[in-house]
C-alpha atoms as a PDB file:
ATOM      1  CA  UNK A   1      59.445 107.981  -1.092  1.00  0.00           C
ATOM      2  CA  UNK A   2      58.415 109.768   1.691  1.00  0.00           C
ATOM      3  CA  UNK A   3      54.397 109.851   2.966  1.00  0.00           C
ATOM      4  CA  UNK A   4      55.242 113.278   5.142  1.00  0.00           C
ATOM      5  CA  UNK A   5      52.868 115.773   3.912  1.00  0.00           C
ATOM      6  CA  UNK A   6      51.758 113.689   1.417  1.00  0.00           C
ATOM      7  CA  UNK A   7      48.058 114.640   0.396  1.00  0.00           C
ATOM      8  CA  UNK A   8      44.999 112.583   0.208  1.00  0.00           C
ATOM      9  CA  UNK A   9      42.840 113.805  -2.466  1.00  0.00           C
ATOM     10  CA  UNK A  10      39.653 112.301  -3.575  1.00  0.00           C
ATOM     11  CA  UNK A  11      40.543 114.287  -7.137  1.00  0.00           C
ATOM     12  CA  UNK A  12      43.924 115.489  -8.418  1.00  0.00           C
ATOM     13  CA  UNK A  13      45.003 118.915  -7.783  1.00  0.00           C
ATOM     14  CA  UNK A  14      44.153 121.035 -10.948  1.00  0.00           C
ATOM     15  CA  UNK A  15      48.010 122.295 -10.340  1.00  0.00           C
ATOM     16  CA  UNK A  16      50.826 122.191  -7.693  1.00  0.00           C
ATOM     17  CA  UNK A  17      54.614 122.989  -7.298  1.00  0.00           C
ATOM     18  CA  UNK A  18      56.812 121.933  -9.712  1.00  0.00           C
ATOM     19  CA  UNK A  19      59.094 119.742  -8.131  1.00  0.00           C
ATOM     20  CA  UNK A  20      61.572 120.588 -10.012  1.00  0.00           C
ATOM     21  CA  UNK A  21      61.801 124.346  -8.113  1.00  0.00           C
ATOM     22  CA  UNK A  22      63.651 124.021  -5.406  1.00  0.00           C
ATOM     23  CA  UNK A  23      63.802 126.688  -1.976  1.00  0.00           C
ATOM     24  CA  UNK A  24      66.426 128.996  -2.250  1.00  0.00           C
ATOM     25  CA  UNK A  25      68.799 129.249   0.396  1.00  0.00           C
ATOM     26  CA  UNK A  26      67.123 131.775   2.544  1.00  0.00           C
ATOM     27  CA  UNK A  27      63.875 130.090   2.962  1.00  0.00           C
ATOM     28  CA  UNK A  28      65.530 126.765   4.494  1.00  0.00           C
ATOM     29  CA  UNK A  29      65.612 128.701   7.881  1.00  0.00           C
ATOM     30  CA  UNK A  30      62.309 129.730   7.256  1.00  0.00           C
ATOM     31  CA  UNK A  31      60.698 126.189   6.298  1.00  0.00           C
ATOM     32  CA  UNK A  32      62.278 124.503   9.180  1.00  0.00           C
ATOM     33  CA  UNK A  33      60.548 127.035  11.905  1.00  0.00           C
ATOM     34  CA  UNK A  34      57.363 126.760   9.683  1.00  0.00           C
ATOM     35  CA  UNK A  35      57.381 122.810   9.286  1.00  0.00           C
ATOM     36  CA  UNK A  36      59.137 121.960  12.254  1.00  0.00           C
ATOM     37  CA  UNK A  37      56.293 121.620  14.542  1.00  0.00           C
ATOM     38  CA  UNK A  38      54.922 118.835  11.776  1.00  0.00           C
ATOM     39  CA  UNK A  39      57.769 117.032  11.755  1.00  0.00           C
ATOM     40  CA  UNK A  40      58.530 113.646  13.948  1.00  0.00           C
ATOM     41  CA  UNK A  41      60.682 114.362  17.260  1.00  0.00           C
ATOM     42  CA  UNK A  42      63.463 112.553  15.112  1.00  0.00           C
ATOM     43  CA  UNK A  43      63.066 114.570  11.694  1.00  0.00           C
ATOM     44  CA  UNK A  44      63.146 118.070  14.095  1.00  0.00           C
ATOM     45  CA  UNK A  45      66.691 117.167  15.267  1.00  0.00           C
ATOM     46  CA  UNK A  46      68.073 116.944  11.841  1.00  0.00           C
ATOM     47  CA  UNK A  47      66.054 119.935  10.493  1.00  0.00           C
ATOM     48  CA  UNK A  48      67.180 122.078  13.815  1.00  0.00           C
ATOM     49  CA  UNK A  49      70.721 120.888  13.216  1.00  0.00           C
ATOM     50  CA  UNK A  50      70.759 122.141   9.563  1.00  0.00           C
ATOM     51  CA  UNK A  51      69.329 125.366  10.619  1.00  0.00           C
ATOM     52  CA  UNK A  52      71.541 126.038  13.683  1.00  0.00           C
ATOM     53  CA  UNK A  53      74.264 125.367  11.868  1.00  0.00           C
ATOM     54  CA  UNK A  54      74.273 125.388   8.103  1.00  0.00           C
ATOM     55  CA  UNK A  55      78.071 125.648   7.466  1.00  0.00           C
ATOM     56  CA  UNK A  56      78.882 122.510   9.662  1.00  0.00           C
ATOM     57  CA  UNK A  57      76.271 120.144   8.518  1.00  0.00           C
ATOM     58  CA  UNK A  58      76.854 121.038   4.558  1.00  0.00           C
ATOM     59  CA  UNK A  59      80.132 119.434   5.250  1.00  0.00           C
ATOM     60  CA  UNK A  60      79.297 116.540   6.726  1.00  0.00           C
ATOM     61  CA  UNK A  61      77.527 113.516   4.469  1.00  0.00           C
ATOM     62  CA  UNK A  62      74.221 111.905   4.982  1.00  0.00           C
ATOM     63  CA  UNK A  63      75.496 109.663   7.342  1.00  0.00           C
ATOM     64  CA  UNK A  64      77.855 112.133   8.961  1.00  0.00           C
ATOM     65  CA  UNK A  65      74.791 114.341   9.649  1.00  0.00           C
ATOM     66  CA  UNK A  66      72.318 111.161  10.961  1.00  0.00           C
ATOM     67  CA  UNK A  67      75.567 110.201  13.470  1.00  0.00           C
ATOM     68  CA  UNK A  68      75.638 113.869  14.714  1.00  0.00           C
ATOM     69  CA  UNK A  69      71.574 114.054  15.413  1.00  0.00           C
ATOM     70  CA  UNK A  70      71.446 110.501  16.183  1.00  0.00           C
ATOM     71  CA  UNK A  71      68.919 109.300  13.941  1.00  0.00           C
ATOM     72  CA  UNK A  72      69.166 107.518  10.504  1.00  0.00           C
ATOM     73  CA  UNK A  73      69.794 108.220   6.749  1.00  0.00           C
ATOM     74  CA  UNK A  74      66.467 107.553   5.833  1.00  0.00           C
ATOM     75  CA  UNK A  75      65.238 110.401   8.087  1.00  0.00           C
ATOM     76  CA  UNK A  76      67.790 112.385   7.496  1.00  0.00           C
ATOM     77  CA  UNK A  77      66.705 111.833   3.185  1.00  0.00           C
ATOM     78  CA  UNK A  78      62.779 112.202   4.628  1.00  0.00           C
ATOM     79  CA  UNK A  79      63.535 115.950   6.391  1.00  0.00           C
ATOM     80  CA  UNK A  80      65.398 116.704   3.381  1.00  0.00           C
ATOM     81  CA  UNK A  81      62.131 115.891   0.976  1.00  0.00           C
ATOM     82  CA  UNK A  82      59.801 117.567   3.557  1.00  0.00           C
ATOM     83  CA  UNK A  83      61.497 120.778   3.391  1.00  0.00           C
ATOM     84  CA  UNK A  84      61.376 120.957  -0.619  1.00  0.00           C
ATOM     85  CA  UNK A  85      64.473 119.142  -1.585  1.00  0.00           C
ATOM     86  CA  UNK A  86      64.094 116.143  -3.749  1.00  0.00           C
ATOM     87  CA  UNK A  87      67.178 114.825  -1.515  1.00  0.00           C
ATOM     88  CA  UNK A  88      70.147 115.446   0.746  1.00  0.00           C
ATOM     89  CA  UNK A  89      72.610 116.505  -2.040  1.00  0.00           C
ATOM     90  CA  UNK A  90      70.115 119.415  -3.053  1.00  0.00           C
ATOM     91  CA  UNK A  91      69.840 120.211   0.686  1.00  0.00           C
ATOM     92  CA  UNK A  92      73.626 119.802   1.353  1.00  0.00           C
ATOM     93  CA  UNK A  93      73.881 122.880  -1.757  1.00  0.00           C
ATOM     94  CA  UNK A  94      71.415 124.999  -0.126  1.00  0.00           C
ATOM     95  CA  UNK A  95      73.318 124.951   3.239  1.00  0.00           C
ATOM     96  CA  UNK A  96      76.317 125.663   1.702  1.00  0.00           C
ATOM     97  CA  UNK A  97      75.026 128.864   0.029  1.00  0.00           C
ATOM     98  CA  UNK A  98      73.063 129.638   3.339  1.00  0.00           C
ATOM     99  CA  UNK A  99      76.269 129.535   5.053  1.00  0.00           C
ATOM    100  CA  UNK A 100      77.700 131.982   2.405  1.00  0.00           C
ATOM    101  CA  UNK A 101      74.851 134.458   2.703  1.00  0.00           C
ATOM    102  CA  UNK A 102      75.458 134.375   6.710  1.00  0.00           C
ATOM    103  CA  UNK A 103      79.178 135.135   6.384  1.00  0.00           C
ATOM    104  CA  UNK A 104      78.165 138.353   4.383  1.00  0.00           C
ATOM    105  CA  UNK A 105      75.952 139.706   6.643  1.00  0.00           C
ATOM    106  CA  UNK A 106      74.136 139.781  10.010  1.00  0.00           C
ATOM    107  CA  UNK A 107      72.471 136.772  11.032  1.00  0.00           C
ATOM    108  CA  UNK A 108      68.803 137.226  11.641  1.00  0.00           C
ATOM    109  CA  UNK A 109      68.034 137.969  15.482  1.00  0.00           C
ATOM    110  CA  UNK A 110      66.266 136.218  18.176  1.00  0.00           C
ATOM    111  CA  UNK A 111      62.677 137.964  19.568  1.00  0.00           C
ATOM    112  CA  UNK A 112      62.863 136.959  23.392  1.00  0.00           C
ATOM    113  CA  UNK A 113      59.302 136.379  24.693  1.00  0.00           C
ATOM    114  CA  UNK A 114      57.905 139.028  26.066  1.00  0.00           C
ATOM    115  CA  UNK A 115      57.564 139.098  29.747  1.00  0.00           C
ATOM    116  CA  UNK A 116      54.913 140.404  32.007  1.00  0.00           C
ATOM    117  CA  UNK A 117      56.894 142.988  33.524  1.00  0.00           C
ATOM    118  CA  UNK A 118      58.404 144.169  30.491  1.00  0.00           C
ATOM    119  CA  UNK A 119      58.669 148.137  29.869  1.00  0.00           C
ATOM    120  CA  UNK A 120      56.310 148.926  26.856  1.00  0.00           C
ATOM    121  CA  UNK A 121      59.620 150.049  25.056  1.00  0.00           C
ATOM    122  CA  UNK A 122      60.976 146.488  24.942  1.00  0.00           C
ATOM    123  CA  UNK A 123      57.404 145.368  24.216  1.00  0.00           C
ATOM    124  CA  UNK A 124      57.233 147.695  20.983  1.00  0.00           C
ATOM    125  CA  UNK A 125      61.026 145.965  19.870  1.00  0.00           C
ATOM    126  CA  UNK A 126      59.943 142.728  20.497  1.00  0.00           C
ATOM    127  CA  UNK A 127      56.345 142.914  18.988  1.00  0.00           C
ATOM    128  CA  UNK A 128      58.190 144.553  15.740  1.00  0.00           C
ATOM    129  CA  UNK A 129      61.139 141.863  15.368  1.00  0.00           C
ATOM    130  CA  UNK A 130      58.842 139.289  15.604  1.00  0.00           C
ATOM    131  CA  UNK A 131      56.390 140.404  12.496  1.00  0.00           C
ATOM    132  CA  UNK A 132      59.428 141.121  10.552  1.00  0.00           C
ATOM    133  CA  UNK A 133      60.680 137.499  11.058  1.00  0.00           C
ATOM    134  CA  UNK A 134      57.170 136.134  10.008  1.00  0.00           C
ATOM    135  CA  UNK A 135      56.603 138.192   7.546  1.00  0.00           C
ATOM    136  CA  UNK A 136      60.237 137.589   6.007  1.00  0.00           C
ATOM    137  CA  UNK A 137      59.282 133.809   6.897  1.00  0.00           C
ATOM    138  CA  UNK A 138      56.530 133.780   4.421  1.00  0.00           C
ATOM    139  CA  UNK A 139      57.879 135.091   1.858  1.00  0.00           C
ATOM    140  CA  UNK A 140      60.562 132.491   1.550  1.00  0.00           C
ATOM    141  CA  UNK A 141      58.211 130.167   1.869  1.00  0.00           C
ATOM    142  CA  UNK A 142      56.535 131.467  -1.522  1.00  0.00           C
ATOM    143  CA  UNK A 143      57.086 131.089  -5.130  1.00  0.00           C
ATOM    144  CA  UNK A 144      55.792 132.208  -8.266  1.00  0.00           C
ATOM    145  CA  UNK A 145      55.011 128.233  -8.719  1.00  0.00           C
ATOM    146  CA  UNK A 146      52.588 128.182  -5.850  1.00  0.00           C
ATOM    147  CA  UNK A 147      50.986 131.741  -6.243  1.00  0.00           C
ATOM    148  CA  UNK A 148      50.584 132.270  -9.781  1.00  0.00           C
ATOM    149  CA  UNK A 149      48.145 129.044 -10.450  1.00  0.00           C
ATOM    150  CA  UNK A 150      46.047 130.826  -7.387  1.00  0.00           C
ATOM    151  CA  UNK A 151      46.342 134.246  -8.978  1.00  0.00           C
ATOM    152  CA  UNK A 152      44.817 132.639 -12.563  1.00  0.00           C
ATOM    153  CA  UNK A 153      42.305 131.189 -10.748  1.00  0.00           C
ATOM    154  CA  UNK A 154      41.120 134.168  -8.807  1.00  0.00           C
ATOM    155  CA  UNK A 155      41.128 136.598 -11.795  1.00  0.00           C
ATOM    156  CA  UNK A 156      39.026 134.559 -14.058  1.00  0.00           C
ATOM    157  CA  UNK A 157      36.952 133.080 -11.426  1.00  0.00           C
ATOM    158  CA  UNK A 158      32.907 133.629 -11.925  1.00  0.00           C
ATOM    159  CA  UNK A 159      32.648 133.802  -7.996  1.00  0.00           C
ATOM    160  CA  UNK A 160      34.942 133.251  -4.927  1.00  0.00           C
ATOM    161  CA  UNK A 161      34.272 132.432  -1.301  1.00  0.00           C
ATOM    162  CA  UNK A 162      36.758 132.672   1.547  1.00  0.00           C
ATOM    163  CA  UNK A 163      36.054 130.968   4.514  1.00  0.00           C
ATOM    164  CA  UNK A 164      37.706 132.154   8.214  1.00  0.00           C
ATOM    165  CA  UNK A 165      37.016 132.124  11.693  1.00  0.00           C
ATOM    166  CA  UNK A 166      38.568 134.398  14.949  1.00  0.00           C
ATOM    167  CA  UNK A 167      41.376 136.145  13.712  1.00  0.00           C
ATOM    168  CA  UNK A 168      41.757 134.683  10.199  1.00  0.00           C
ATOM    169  CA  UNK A 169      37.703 136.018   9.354  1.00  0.00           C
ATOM    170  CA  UNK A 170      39.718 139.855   9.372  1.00  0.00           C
ATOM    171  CA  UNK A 171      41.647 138.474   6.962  1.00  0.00           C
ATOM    172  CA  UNK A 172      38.957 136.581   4.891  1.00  0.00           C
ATOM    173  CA  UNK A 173      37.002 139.766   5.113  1.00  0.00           C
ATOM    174  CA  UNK A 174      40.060 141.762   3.561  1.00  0.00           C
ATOM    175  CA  UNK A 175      40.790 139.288   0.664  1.00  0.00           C
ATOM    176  CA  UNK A 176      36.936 139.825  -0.322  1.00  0.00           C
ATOM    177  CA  UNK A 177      36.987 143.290   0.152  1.00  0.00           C
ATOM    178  CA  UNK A 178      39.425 143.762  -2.126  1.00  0.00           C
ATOM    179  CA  UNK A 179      38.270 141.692  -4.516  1.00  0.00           C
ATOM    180  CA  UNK A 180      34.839 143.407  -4.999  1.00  0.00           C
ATOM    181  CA  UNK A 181      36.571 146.780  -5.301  1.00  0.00           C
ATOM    182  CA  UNK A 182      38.607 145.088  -8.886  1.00  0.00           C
ATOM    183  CA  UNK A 183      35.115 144.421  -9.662  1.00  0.00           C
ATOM    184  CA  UNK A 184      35.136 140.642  -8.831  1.00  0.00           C
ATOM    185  CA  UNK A 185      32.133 138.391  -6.913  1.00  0.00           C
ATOM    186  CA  UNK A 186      33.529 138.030  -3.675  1.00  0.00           C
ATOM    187  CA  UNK A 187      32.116 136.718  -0.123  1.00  0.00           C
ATOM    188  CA  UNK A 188      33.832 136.206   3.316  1.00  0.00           C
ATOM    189  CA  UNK A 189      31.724 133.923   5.058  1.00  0.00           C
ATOM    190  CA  UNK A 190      32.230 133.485   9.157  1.00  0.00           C
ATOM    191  CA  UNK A 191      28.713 131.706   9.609  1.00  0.00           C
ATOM    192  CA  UNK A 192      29.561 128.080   8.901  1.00  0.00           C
ATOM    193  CA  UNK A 193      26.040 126.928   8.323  1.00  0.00           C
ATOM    194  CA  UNK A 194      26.178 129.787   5.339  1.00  0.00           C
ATOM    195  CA  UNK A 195      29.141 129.604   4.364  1.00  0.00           C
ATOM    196  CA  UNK A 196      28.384 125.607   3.700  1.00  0.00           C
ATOM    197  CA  UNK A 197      24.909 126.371   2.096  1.00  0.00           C
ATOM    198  CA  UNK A 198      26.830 128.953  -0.293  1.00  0.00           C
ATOM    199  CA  UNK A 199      29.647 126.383  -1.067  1.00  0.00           C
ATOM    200  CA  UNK A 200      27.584 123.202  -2.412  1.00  0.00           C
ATOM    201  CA  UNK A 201      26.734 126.244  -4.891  1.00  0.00           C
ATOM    202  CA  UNK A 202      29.586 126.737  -6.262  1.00  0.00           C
ATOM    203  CA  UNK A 203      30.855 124.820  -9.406  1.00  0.00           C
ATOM    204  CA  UNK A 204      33.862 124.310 -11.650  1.00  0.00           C
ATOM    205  CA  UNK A 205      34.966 127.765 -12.057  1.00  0.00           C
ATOM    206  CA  UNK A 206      34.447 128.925  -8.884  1.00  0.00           C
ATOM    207  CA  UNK A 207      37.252 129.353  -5.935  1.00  0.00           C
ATOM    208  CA  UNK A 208      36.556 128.815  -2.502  1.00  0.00           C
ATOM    209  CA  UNK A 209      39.680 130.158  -0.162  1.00  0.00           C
ATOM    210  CA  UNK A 210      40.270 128.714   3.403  1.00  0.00           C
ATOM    211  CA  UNK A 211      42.031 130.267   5.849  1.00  0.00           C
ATOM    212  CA  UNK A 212      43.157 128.626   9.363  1.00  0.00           C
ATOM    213  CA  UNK A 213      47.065 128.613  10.892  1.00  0.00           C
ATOM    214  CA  UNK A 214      46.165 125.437  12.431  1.00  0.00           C
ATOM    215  CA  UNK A 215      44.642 123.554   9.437  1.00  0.00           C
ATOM    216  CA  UNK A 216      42.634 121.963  11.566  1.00  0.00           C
ATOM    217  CA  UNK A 217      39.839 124.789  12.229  1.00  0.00           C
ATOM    218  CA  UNK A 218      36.749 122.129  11.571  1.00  0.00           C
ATOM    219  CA  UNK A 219      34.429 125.518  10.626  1.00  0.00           C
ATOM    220  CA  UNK A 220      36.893 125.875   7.663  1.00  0.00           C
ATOM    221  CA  UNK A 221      37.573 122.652   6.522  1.00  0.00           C
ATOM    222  CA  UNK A 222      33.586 122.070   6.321  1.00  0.00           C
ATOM    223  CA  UNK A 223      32.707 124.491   3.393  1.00  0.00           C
ATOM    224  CA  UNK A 224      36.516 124.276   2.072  1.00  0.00           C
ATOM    225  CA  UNK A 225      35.048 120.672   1.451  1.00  0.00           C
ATOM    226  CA  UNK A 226      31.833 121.066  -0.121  1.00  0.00           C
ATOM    227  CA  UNK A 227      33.468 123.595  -2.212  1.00  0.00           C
ATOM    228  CA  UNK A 228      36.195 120.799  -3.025  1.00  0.00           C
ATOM    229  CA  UNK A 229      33.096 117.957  -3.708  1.00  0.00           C
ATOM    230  CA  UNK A 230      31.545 120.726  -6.097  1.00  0.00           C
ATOM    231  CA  UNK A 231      34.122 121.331  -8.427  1.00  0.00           C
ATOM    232  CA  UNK A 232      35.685 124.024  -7.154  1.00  0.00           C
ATOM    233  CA  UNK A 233      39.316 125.454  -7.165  1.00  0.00           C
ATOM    234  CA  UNK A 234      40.146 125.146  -3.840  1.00  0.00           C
ATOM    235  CA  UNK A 235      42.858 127.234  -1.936  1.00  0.00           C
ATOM    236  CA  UNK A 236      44.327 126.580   1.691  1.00  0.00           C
ATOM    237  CA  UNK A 237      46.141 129.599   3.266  1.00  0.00           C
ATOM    238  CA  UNK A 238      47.877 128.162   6.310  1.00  0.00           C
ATOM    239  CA  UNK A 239      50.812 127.211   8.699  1.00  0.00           C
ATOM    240  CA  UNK A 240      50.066 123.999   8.965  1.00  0.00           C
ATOM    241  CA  UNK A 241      50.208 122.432   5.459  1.00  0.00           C
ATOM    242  CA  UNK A 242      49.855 118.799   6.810  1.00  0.00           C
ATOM    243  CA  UNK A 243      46.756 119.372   8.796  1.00  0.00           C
ATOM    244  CA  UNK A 244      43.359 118.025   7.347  1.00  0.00           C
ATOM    245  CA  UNK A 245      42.625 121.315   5.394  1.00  0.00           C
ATOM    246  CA  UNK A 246      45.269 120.676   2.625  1.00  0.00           C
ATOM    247  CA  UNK A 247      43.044 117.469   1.627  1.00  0.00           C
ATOM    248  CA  UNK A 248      40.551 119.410   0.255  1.00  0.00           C
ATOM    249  CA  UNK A 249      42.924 122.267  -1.124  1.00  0.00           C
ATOM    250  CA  UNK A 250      43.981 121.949  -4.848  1.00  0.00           C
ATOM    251  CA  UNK A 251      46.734 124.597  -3.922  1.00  0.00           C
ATOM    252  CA  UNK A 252      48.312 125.402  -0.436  1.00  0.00           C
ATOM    253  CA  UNK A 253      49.836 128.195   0.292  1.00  0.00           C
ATOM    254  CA  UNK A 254      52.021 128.450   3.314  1.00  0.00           C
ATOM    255  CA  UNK A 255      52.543 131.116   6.364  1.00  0.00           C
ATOM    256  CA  UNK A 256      55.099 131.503   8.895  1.00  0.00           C
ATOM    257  CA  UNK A 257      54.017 129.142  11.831  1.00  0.00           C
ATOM    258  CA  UNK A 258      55.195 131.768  14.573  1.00  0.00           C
ATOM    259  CA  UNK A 259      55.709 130.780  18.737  1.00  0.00           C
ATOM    260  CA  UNK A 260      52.601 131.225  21.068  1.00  0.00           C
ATOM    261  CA  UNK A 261      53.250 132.384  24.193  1.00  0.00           C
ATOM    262  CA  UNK A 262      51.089 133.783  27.102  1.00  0.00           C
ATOM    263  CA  UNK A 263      51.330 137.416  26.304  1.00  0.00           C
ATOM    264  CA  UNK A 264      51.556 137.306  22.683  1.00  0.00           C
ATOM    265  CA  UNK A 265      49.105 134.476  21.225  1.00  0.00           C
ATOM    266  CA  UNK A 266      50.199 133.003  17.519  1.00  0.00           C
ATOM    267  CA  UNK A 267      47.180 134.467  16.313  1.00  0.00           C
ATOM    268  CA  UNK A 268      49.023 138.062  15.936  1.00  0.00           C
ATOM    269  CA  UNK A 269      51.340 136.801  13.797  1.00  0.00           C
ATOM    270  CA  UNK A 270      49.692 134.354  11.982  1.00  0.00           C
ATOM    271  CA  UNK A 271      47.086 136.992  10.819  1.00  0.00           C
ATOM    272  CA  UNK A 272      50.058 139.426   9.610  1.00  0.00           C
ATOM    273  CA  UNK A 273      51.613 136.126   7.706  1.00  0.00           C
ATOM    274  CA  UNK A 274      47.898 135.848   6.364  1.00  0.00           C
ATOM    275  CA  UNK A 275      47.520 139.213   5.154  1.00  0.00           C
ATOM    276  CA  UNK A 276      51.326 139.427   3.124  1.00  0.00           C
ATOM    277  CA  UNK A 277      49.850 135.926   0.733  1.00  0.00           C
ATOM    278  CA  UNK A 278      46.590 137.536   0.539  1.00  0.00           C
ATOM    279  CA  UNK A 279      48.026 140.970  -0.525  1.00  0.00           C
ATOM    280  CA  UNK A 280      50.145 139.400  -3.046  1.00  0.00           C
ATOM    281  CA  UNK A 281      46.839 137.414  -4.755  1.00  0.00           C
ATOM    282  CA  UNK A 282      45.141 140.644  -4.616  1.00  0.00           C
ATOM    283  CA  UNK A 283      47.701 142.774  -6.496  1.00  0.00           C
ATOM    284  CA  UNK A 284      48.688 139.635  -8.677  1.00  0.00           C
ATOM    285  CA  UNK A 285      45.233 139.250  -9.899  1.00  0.00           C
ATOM    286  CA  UNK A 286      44.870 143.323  -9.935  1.00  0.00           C
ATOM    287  CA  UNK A 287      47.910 143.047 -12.640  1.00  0.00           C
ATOM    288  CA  UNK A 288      46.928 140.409 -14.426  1.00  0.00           C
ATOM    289  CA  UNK A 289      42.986 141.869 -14.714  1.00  0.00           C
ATOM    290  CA  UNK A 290      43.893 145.340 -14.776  1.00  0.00           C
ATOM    291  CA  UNK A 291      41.901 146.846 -17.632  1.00  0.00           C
ATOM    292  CA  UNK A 292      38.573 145.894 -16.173  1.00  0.00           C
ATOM    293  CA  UNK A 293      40.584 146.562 -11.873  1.00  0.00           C
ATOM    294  CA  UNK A 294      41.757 149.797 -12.718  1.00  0.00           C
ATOM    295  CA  UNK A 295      38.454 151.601 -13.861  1.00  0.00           C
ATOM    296  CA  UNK A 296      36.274 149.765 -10.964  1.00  0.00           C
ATOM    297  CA  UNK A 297      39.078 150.789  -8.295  1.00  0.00           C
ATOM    298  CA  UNK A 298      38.725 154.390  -9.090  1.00  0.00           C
ATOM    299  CA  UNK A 299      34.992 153.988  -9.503  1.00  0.00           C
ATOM    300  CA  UNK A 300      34.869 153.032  -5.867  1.00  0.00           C
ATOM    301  CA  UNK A 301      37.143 155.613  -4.597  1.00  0.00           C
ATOM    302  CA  UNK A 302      34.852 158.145  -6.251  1.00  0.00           C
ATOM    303  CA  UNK A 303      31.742 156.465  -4.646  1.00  0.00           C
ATOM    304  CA  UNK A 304      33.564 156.984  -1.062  1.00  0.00           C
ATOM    305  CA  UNK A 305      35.356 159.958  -1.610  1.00  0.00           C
ATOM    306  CA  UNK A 306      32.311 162.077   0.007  1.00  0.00           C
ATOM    307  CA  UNK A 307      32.795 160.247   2.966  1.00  0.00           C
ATOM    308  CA  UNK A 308      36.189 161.358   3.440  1.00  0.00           C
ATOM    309  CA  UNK A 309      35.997 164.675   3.030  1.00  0.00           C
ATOM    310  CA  UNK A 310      35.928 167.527   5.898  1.00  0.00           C
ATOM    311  CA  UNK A 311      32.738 168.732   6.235  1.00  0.00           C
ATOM    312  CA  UNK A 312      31.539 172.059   5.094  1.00  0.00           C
END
């Protein structure tokens, strides 16, 4: 079996995937521009080849498709495993109902990179094609299987932390936020020194969230880890789910890893990939706690409401 991805945990994840739910069609596209940079230079052919052409390579067998990408069965059987499928006959059925879906409508379009003397029109199209591919990127990468563990933990959680630096602190600060107004104990924490002195507090019970595209952010991964050594349930929000972050996370949960270029950084997407998973915790665990959410929601609109108001 394959070691890509594999995780290396010094305790076994409270809950996970089950491996027996597999990615639906749409989301192959989707996992291949969010795992490809991961993969080996010789798993990216075959996973490029399956996306670029989905209705070609369903027809061809395993050794059909490592002959036309030049590589080997066993890679072609280790890309297949990496991108969810348990092997290349589950992967051969998702291409072939890929290649249905694109036959009955519009294939998805290309963003261009954005150049420097581009007219702020063209800048607008771009910048709005390419969150609506991450955004639709995510959520094929998510399943009720990976969120609703999360979503259990959250809501009956006697504190959370969520950990983020740069661009991914907006977003830690927005998960918390929301959390305190369903009445739960939430702090973001962008200080690493306090964010690591609040994390050896926390105990079995307790989540600690993580957020970095990269996985590799070491400001994270620090408290993410203490939190992990403590007994916490420990969540990884991120692009990268093979960097070091997801061997302290008991559940990953994975973003669209979007192009960086010079004029539009991966940071802007990656925080509007961030903020879709965290919105659908937040609303999960407003549902599933929403006879004590529902009363402290309106309690703090009331409290604000003032503030809002034209003055007299």
């Amino acid at each position: 079996m394959s070691s890509d991805l594999k995780e290396s945990f010094t305790r076994p994840p409270s809950s996970g995937p089950s491996p027996a739910v597999l990615p639906p069609p749409a989301a192959l596209a989707a996992k291949v521009r969010t795992l490809g940079p991961s993969m080996t230079r010789s798993m990216q052919r075959v996973a490029e080849a399956v996306a670029a052409d989905p209705a070609g390579c369903a027809a061809l067998t395993v050794t059909g498709l490592a002959e036309r990408t030049g590589t080997s069965e066993a890679t072609v059987v280790r890309t297949a495993r990496v991108l969810g499928y348990p092997g290349y006959r589950d992967l051969r059925l998702a291409l072939a109902g890929l290649a249905a879906q694109q036959q009955s409508g519009n294939p998805p379009a290309v963003t261009a990179d954005i150049a420097v003397d581009d007219p702020i029109d063209d800048v607008v199209a771009k910048l709005a094609e390419e969150q609506r591919q991450c955004l639709a990127d995510t959520a094929a990468g998510l399943d009720a299987a990976q969120l609703e563990p999360v979503i259990e933990a959250l809501a009956t959680a006697r504190r959370v932390d969520v950990y983020g630096i740069g661009a991914s602190n907006l977003v830690a600060q927005d998960l918390a936020q929301k959390l305190l107004r369903i009445g739960l104990i939430a702090h973001a924490h962008p200080d690493t020194h306090l964010a690591v002195t609040n994390a050896v507090q926390l105990r079995p019970g307790d989540v600690a969230v993580a957020i970095s595209h990269s996985g590799r952010t070491v400001d994270v991964i620090e408290p993410l880890r203490a939190a992990f050594d403590q007994g916490a349930t420990t969540v990884a929000i991120t692009g990268r789910p093979d960097g070091e972050i997801s061997q302290y996370a008991d559940h990953l949960l994975p973003t669209s890893n979007a192009r960086e270029s010079e004029l539009r950084p991966a940071a802007m997407s990656s925080r509007t990939s961030q903020l879709l998973v965290v919105d659908c915790l937040f609303v999960g665990v407003a549902q599933r706690t929403y006879q004590t959410a529902a009363p402290a929601l309106s309690a703090s609109y009331e409290a604000l409401a003032h503030r809002h108001s034209p003055r007299q």
